[in-house]
N, C-alpha and C. Protein backbone atom coordinates (compact mmCIF):
# COMPACT_ATOMS: atom_id res chain seq x y z
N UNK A 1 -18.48 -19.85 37.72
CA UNK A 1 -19.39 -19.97 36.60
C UNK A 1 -18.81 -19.24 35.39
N UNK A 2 -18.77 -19.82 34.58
CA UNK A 2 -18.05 -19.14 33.00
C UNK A 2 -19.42 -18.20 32.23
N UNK A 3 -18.64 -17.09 31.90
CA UNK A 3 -19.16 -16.33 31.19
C UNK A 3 -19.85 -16.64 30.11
N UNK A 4 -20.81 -15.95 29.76
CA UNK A 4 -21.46 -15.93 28.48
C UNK A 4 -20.72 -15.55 27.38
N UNK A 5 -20.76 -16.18 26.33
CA UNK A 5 -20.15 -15.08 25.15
C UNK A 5 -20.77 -14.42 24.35
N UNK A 6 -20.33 -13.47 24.51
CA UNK A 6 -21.47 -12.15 23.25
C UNK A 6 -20.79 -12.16 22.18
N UNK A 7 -19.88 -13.18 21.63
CA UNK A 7 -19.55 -12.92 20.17
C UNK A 7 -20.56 -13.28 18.78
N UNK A 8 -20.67 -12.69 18.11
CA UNK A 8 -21.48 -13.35 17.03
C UNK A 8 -20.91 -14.18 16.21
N UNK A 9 -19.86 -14.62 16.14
CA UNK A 9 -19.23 -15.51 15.51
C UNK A 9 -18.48 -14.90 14.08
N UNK A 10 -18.85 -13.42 13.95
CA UNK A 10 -17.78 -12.92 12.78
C UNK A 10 -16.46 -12.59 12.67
N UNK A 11 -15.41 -12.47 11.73
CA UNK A 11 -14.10 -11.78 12.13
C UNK A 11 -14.44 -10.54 11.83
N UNK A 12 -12.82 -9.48 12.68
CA UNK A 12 -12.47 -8.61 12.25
C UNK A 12 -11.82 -8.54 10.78
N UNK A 13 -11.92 -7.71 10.30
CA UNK A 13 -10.46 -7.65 8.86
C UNK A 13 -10.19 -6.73 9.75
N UNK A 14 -8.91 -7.09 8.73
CA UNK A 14 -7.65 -6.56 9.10
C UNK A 14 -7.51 -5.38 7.53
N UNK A 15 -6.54 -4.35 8.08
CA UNK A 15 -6.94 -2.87 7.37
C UNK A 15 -5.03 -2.78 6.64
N UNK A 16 -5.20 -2.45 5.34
CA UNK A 16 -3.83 -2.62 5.03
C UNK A 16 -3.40 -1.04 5.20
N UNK A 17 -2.31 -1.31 5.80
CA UNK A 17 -2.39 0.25 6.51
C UNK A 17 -1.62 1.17 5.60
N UNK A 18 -0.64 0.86 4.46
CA UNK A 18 -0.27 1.42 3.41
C UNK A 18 -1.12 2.06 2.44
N UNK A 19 -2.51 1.09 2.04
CA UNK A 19 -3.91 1.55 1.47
C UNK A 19 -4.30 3.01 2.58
N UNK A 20 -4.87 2.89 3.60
CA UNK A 20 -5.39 3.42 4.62
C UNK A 20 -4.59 4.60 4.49
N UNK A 21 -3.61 4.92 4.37
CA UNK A 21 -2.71 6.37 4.31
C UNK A 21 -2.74 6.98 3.24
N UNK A 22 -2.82 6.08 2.05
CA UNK A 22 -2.74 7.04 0.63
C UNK A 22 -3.98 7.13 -0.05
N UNK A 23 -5.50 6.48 0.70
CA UNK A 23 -6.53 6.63 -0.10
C UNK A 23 -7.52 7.73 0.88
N UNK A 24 -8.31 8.25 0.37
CA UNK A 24 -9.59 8.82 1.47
C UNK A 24 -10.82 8.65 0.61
N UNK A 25 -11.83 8.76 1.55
CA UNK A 25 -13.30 8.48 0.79
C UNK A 25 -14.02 10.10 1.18
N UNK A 26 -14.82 10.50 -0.04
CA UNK A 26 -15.30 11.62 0.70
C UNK A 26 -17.07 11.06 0.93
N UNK A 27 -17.75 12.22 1.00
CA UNK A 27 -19.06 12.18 1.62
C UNK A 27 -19.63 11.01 0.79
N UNK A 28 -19.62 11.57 -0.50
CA UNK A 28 -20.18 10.84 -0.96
C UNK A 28 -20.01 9.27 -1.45
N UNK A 29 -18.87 9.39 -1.01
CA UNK A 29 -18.29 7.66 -0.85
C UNK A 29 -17.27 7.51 -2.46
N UNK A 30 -17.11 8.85 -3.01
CA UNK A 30 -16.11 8.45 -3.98
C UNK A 30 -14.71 8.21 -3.25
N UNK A 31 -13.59 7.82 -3.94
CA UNK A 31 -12.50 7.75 -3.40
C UNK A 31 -11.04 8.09 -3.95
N UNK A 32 -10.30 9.10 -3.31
CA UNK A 32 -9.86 10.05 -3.47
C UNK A 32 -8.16 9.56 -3.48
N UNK A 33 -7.42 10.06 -4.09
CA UNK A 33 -5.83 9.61 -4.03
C UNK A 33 -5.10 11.08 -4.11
N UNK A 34 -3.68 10.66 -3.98
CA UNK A 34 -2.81 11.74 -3.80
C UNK A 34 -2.41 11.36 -4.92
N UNK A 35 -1.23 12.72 -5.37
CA UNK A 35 -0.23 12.22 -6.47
C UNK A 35 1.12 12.22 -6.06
N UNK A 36 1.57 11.34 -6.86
CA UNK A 36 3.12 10.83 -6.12
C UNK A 36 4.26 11.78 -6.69
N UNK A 37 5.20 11.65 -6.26
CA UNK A 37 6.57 12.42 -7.06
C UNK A 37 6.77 13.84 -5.87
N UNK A 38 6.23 13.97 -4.93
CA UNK A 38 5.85 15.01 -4.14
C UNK A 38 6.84 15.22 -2.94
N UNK A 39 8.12 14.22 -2.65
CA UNK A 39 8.62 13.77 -1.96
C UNK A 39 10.72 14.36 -2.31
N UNK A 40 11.18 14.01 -3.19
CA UNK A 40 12.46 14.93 -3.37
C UNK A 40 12.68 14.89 -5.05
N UNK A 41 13.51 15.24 -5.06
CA UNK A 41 13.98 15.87 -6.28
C UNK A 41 13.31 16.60 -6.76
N UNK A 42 12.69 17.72 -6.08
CA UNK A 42 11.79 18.88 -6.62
C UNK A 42 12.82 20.05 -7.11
N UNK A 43 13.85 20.10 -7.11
CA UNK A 43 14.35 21.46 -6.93
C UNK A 43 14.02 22.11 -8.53
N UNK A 44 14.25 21.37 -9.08
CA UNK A 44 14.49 22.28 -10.75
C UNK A 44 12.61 22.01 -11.49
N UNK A 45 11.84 21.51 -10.31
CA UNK A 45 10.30 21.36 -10.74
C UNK A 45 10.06 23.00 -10.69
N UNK A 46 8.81 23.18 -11.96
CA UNK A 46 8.19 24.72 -11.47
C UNK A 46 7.26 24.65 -10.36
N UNK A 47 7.33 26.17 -9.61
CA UNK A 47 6.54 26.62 -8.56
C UNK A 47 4.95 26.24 -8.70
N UNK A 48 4.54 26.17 -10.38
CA UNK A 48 3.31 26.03 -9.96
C UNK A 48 3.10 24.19 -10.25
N UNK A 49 3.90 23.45 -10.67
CA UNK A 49 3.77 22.03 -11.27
C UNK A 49 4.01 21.65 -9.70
N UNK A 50 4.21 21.88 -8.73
CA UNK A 50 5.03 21.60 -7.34
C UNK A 50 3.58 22.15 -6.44
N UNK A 51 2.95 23.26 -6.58
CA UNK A 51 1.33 23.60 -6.35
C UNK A 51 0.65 22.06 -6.83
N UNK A 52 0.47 22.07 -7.96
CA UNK A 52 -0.38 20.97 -8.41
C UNK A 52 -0.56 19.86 -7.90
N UNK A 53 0.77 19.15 -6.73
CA UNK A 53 0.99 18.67 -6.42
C UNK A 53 0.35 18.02 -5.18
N UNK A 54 -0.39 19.36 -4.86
CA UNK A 54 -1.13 18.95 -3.57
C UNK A 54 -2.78 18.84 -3.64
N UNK A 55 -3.29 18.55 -4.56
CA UNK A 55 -4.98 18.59 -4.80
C UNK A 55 -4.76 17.00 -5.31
N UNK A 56 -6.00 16.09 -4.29
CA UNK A 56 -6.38 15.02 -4.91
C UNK A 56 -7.25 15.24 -6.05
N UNK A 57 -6.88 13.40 -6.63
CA UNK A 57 -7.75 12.84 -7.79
C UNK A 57 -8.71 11.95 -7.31
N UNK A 58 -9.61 12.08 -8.33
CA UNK A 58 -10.73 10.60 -8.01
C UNK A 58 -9.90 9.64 -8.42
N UNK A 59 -9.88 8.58 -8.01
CA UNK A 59 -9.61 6.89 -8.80
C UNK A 59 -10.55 6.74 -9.54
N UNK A 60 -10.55 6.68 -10.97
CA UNK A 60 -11.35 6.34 -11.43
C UNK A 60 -11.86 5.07 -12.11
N UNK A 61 -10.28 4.33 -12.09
CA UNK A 61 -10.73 2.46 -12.63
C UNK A 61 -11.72 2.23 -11.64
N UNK A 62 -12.77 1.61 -11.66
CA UNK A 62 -13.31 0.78 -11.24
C UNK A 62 -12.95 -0.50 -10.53
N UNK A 63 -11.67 -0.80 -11.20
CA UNK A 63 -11.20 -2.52 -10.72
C UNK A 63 -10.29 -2.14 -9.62
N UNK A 64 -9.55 -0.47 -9.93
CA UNK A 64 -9.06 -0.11 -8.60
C UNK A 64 -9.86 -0.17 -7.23
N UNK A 65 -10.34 0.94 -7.01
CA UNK A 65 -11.75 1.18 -6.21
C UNK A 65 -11.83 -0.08 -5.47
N UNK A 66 -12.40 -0.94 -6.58
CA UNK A 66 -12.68 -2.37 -5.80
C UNK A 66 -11.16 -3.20 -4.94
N UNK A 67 -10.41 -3.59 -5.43
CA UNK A 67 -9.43 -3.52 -4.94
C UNK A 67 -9.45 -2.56 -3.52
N UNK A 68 -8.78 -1.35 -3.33
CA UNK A 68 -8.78 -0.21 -2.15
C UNK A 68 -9.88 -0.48 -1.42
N UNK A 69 -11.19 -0.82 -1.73
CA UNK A 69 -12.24 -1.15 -0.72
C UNK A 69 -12.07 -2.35 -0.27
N UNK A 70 -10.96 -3.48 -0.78
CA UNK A 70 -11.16 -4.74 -0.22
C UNK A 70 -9.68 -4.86 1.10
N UNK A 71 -8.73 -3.84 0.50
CA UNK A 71 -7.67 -3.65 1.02
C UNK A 71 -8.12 -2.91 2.35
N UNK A 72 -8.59 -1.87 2.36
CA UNK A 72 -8.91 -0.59 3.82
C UNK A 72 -10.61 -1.33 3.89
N UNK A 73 -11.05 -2.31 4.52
CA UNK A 73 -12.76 -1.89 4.48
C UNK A 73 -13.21 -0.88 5.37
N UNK A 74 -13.03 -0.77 6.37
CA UNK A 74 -13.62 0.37 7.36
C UNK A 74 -12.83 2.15 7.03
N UNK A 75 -12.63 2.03 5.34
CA UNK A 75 -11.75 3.28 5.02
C UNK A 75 -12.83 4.42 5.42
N UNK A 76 -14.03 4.38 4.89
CA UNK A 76 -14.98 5.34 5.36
C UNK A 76 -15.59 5.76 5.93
N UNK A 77 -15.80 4.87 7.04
CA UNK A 77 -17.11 4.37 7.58
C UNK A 77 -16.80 5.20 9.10
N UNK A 78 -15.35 5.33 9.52
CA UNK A 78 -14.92 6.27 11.32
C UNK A 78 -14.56 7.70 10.85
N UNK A 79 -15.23 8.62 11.12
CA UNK A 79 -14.50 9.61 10.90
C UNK A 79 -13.25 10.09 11.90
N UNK A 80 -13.83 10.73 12.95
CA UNK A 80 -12.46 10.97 13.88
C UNK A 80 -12.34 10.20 15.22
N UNK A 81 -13.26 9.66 15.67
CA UNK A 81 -13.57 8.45 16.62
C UNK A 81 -13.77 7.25 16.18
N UNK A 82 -13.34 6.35 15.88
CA UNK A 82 -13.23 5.31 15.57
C UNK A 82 -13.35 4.32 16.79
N UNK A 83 -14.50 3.26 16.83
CA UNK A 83 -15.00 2.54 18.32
C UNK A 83 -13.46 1.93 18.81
N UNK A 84 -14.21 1.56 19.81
CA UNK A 84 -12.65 1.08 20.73
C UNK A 84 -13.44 -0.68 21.24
């Protein structure tokens, strides 16, 4: 006898995983970026421009945002368990 199917008939998306690494959402669902340049040719950067380096920004375009939410959708939504 063949199984029932419990699908509801929706897809998964699929998560662009380049988005997914360089964006985060916080509580309140704004969404947060790194800054780039952080990677080599630091040597002759100052000690504190090389500090600065590590505190995110908000995104603040709007048309971005939208974009990054269409790219990662489930960016916010798992925190450290994510269903299986």
């Amino acid at each position: 006898m063949p199984r029932k199917s419990t699908k509801t008939g929706k897809y998964k998306l699929k998560t662009h995983k380049a988005t997914a690494k360089r964006f985060r959402v916080t509580g309140s669902g704004k969404v947060m970026r790194t800054k780039g340049g952080k990677s080599h040719l630091r040597r002759r950067t100052k000690k504190r421009t090389k500090y600065l380096f590590t505190e995110m920004l908000e995104v603040e375009s709007n048309a971005s945002v939208k974009r990054i939410r269409a790219l990662a959708p489930y960016l916010g939504k798992y925190k450290a368990n994510p269903p299986r």
